[in-house]
C-alpha atoms as a PDB file:
ATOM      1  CA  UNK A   1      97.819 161.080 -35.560  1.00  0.00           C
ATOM      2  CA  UNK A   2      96.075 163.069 -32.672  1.00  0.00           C
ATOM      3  CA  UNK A   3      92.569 160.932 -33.248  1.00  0.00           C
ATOM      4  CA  UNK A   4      95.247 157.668 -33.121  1.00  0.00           C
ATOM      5  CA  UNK A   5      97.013 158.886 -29.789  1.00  0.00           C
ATOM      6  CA  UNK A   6      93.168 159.753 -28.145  1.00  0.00           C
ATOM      7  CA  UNK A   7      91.945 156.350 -28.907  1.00  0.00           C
ATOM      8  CA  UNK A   8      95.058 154.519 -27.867  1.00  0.00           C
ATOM      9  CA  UNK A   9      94.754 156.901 -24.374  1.00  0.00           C
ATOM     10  CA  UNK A  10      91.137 155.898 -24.324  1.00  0.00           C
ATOM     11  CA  UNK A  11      91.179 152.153 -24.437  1.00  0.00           C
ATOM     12  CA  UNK A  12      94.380 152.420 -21.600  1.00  0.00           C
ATOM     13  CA  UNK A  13      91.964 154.146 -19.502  1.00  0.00           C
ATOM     14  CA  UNK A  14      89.358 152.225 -19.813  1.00  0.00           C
ATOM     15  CA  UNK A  15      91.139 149.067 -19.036  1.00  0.00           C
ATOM     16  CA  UNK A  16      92.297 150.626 -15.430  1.00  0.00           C
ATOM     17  CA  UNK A  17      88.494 150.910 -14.442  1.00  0.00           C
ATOM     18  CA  UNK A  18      86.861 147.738 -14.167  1.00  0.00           C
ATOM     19  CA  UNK A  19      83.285 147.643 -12.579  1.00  0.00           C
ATOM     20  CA  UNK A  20      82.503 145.542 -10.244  1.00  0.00           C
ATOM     21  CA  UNK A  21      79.247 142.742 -11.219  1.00  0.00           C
ATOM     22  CA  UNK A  22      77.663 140.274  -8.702  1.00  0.00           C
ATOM     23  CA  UNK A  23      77.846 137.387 -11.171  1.00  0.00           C
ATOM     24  CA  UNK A  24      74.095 136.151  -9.719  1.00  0.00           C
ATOM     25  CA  UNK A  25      72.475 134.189 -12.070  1.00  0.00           C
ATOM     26  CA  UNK A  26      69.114 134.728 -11.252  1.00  0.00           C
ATOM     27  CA  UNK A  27      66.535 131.797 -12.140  1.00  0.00           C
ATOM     28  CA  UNK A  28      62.715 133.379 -12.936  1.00  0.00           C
ATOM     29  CA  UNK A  29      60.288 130.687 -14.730  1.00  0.00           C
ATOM     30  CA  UNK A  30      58.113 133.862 -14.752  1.00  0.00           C
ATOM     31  CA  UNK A  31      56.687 135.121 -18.331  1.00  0.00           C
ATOM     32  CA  UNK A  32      56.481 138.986 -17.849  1.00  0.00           C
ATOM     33  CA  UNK A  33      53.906 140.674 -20.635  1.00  0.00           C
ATOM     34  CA  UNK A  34      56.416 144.164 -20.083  1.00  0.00           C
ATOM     35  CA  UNK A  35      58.985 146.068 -17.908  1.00  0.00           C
ATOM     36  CA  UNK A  36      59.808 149.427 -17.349  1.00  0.00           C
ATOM     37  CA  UNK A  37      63.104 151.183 -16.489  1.00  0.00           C
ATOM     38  CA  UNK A  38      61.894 153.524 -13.723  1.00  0.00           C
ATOM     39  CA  UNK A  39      65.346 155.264 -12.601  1.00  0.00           C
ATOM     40  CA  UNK A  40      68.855 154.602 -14.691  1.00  0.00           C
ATOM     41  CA  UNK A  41      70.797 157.200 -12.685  1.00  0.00           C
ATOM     42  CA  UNK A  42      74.547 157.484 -10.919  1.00  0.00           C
ATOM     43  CA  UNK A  43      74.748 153.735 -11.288  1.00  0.00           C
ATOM     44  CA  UNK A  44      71.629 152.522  -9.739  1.00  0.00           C
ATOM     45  CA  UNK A  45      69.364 151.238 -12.463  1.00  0.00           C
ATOM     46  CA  UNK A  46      65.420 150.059 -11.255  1.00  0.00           C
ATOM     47  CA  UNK A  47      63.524 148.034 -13.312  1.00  0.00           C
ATOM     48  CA  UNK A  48      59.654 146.771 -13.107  1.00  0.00           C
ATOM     49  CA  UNK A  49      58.405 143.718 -14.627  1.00  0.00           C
ATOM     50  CA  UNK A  50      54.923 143.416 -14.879  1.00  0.00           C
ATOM     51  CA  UNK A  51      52.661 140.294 -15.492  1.00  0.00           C
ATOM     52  CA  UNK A  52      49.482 141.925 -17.276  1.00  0.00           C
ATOM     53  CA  UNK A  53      48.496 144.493 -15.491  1.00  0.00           C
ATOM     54  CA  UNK A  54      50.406 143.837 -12.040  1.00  0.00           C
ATOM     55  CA  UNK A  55      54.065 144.393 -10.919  1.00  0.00           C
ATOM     56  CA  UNK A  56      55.418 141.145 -10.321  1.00  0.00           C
ATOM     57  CA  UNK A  57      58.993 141.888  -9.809  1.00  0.00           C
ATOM     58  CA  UNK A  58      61.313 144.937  -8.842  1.00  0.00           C
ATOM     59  CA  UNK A  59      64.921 144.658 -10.274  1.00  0.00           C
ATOM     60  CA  UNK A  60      67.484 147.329  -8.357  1.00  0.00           C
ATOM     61  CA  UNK A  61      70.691 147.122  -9.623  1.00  0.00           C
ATOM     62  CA  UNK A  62      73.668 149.375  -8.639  1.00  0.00           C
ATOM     63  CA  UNK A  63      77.433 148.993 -10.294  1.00  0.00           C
ATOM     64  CA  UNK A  64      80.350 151.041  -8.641  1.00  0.00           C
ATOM     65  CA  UNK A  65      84.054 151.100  -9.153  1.00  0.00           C
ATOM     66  CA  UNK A  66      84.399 148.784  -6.306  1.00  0.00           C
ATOM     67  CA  UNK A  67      81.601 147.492  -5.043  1.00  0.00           C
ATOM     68  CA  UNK A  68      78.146 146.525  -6.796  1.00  0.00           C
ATOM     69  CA  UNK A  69      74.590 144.602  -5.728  1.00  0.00           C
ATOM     70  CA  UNK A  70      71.675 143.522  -7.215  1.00  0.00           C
ATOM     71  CA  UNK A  71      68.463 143.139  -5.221  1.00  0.00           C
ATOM     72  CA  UNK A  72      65.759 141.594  -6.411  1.00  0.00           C
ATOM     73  CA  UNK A  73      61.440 141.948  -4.914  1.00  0.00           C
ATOM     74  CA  UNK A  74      59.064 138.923  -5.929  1.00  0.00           C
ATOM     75  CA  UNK A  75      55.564 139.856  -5.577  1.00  0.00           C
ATOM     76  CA  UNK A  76      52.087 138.116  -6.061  1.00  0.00           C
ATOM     77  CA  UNK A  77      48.748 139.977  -5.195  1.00  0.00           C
ATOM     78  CA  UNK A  78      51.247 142.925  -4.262  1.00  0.00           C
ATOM     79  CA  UNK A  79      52.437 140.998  -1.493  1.00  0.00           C
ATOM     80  CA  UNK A  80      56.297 140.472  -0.980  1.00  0.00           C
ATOM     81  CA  UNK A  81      57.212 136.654  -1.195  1.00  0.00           C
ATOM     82  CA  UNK A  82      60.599 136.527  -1.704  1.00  0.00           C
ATOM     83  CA  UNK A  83      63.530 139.094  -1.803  1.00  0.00           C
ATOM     84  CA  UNK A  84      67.664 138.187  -3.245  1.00  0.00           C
ATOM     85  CA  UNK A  85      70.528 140.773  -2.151  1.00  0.00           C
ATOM     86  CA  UNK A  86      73.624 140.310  -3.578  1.00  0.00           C
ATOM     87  CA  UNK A  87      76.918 142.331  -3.814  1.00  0.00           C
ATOM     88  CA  UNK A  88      80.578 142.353  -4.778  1.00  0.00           C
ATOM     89  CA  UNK A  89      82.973 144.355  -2.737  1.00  0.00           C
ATOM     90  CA  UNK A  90      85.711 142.917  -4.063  1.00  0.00           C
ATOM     91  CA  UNK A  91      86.663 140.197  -6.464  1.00  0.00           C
ATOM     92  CA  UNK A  92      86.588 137.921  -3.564  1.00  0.00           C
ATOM     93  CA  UNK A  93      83.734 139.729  -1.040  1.00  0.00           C
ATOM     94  CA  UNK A  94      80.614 137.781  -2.649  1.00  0.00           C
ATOM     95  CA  UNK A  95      77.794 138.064  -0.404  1.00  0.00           C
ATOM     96  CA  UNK A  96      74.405 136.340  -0.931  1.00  0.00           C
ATOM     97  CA  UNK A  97      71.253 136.926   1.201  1.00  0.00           C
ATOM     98  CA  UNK A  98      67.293 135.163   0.711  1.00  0.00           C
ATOM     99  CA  UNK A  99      64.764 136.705   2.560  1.00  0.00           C
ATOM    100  CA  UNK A 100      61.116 134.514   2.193  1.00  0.00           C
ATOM    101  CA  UNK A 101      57.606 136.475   2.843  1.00  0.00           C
ATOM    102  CA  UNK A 102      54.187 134.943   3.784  1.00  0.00           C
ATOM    103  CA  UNK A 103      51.741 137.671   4.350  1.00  0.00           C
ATOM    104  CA  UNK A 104      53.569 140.320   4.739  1.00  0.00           C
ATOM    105  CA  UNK A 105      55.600 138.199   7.723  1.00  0.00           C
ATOM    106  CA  UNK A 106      59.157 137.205   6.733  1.00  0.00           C
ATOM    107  CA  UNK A 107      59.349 133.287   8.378  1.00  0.00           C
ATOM    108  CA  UNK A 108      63.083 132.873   6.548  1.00  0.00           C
ATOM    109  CA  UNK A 109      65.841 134.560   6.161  1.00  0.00           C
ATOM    110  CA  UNK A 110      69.402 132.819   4.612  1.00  0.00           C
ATOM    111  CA  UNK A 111      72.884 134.530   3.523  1.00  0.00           C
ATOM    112  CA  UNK A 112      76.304 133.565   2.954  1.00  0.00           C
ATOM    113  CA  UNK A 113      77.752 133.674   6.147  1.00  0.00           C
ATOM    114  CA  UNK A 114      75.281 132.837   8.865  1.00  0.00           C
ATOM    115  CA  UNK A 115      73.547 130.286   6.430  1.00  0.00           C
ATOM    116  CA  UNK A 116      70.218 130.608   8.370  1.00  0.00           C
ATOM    117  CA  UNK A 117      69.664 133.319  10.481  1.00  0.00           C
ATOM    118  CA  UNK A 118      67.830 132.601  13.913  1.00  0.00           C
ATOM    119  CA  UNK A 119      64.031 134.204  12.843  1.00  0.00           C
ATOM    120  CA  UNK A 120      63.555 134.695  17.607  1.00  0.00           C
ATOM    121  CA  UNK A 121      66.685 137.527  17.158  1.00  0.00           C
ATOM    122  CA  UNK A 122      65.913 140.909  17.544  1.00  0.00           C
ATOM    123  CA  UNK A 123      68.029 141.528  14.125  1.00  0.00           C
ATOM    124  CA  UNK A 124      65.704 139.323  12.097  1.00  0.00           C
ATOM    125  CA  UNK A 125      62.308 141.317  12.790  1.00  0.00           C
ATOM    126  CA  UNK A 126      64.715 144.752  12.346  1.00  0.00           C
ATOM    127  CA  UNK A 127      65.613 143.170   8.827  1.00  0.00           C
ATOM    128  CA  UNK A 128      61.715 142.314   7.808  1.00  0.00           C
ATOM    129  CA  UNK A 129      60.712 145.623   8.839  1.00  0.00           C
ATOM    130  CA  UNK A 130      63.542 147.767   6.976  1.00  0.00           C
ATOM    131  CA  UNK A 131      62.658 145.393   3.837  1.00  0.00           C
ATOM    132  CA  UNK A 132      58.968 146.381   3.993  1.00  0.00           C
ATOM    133  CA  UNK A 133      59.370 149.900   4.928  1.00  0.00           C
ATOM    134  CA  UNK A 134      62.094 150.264   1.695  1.00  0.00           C
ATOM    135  CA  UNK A 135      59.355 148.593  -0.268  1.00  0.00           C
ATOM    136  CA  UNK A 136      56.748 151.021   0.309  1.00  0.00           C
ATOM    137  CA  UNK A 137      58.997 153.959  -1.058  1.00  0.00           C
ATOM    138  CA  UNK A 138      59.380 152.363  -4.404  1.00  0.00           C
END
């Protein structure tokens, strides 16, 4: 009876803590010969996906109690083409964001609510450099 009354205080616990997921489908054509978990810790989970002998993609995943994202580095020749943020604050807070590299400049940069952002404001050349910079401490 005490095993019965744990369980039954288990599953009613469990169903009052629902984790928040982005719901992106991501779309990757992309054959990768391996991947590596390199962290799985407190919620954020990084994986590397290789194509023979290069790194190819970065998958950074992080699932909270209320909020969660997913961000997502395409690379060719270790260069940066393409970068996907997304996150779920709440049910209803879906945010989406494209950023698009070409030599190491960023020439587009597209999210949910300003659909393209302006590349001659200040806040787009702040954005491209925080990307690289967070890049290079992977």
């Amino acid at each position: 009876m005490p095993r019965f009354c744990f369980i039954v205080l288990f599953i009613f616990l469990r169903l009052q803590i629902t984790l928040a997921q982005t719901g992106y489908k991501e779309v990757d054509p992309v054959k990768y010969t391996k991947s590596e978990i390199i962290t799985n810790v407190n919620g954020f989970k990084t994986v590397v996906f290789y194509k023979n002998d290069s790194i190819r993609k970065i998958k950074r995943e992080f699932v909270g109690g209320s909020f969660s994202s997913t961000t997502i580095y395409y690379l060719i020749n270790d260069k940066l083409v393409h970068n996907v943020f997304v996150s779920l604050r709440k049910p209803s807070e879906y945010y989406e964001e494209h950023m698009y590299f070409n030599n190491g400049t960023m020439y587009k940069w597209e999210n949910t609510r300003d659909k393209e952002v302006n590349p001659f404001k200040q806040v787009f050349e702040e954005k491209k450099n925080l990307l690289l910079t967070f890049l290079k401490w992977i």
